[in-house]
C-alpha atoms as a PDB file:
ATOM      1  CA  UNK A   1     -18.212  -2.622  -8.883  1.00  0.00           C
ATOM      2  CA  UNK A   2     -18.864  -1.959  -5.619  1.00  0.00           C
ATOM      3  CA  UNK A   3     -16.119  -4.430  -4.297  1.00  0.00           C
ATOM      4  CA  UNK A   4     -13.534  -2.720  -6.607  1.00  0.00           C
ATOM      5  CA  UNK A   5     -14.326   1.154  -4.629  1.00  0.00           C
ATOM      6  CA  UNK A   6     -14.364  -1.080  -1.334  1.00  0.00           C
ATOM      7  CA  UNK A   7     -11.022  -2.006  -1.902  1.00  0.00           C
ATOM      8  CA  UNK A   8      -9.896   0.920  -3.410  1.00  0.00           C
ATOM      9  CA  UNK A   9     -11.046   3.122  -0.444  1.00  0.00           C
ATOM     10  CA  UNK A  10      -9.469   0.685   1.553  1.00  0.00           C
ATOM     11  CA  UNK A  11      -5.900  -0.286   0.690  1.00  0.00           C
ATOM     12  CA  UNK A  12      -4.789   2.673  -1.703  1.00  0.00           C
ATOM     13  CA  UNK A  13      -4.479   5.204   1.214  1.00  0.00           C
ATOM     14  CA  UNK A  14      -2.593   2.136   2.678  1.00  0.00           C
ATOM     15  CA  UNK A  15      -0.331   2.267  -0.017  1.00  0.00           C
ATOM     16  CA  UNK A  16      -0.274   5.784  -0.475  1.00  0.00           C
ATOM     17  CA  UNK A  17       0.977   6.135   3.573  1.00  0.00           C
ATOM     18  CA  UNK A  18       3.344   3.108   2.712  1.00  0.00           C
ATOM     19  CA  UNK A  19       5.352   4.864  -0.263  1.00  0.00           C
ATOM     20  CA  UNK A  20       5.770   7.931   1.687  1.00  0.00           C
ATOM     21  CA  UNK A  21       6.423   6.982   5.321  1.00  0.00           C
ATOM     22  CA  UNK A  22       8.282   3.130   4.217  1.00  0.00           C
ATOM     23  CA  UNK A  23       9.755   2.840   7.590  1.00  0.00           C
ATOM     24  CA  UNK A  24       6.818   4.010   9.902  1.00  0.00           C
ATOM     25  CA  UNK A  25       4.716   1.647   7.945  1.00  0.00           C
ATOM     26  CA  UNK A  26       6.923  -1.562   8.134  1.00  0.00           C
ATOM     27  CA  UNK A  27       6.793  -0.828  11.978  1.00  0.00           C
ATOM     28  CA  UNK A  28       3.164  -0.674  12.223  1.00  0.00           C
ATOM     29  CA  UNK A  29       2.212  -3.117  15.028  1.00  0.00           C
ATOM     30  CA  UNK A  30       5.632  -4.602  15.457  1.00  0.00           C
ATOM     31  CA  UNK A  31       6.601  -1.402  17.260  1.00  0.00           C
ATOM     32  CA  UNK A  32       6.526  -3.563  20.876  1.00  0.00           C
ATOM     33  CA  UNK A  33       8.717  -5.874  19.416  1.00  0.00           C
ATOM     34  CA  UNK A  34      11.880  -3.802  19.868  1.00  0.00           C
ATOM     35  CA  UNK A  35      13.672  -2.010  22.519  1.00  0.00           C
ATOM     36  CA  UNK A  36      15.237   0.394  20.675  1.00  0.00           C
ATOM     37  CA  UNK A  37      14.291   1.999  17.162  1.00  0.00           C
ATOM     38  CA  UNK A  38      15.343  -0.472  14.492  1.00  0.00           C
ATOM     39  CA  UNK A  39      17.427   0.340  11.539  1.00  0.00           C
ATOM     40  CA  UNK A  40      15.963  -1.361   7.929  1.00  0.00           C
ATOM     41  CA  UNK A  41      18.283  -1.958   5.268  1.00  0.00           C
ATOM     42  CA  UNK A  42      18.272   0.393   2.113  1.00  0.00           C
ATOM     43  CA  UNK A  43      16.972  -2.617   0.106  1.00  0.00           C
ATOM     44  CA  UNK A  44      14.451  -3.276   2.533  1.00  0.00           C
ATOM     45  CA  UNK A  45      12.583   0.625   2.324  1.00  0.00           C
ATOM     46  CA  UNK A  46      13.377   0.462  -1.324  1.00  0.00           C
ATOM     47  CA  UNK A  47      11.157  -3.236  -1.915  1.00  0.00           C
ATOM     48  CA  UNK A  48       8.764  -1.701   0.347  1.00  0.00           C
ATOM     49  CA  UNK A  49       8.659   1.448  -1.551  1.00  0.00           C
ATOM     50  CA  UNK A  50       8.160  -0.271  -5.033  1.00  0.00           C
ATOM     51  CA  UNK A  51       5.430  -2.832  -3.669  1.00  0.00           C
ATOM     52  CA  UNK A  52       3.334  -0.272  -2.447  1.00  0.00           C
ATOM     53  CA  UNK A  53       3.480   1.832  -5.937  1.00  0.00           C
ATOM     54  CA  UNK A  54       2.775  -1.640  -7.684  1.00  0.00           C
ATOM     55  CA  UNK A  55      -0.150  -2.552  -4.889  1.00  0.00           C
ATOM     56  CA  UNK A  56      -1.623   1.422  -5.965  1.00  0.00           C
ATOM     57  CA  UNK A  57      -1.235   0.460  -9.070  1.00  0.00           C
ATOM     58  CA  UNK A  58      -3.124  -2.470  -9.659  1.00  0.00           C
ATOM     59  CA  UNK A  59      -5.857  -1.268  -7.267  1.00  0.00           C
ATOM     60  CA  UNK A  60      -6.369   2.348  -9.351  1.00  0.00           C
ATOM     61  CA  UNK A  61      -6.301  -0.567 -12.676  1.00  0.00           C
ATOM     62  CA  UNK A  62      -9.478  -3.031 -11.153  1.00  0.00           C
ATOM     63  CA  UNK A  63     -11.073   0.245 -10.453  1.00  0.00           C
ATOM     64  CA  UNK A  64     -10.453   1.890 -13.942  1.00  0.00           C
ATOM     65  CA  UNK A  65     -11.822  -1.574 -15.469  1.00  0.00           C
ATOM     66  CA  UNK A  66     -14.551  -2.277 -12.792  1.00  0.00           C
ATOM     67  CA  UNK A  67     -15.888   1.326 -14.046  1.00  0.00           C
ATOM     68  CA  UNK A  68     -15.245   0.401 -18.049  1.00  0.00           C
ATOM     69  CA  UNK A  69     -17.218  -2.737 -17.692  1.00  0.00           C
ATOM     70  CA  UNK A  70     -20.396  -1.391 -15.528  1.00  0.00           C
ATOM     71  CA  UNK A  71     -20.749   1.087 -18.003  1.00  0.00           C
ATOM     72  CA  UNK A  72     -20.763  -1.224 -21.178  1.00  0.00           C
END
C-alpha cells in the first residue's frame, strides 16, 4: 500500500502538470536542445494530452484497489 501512495504522490501531479501545460512539459529538460522555441504538432499535444489523463488514471485505479485490498 505504501508503494501505491508513493507513486501516486509522485507521478499524478506529473500528470496533472502534463494535461494542463502539454507543451511546457514535453520541453522539460530538452529546453537546451533548441535555439529557438519549437513548434509541436496538434497531434503531438493532443497524444500527450490523452497519455497523461490515461497515466492519472491508472495511478488514482492501483490506489483505489491498493486501499480496497488493505482493508479486506
Amino acid at each position: 500500500m505504501a508503494e501505491a501512495i508513493f507513486m501516486f504522490i509522485l507521478f499524478v501531479p506529473i500528470g496533472v502538470l502534463t494535461f494542463l501545460a502539454p507543451r511546457e512539459m514535453m520541453l522539460l529538460g530538452k529546453r537546451w536542445q533548441y535555439d529557438s522555441e519549437p513548434e509541436f504538432s496538434k497531434e503531438a499535444i493532443l497524444y500527450t494530452k490523452i497519455t497523461s489523463a490515461f497515466v492519472v488514471g491508472v495511478f488514482t485505479l492501483i490506489l483505489v484497489i491498493s486501499i480496497i485490498n488493505a482493508f479486506r
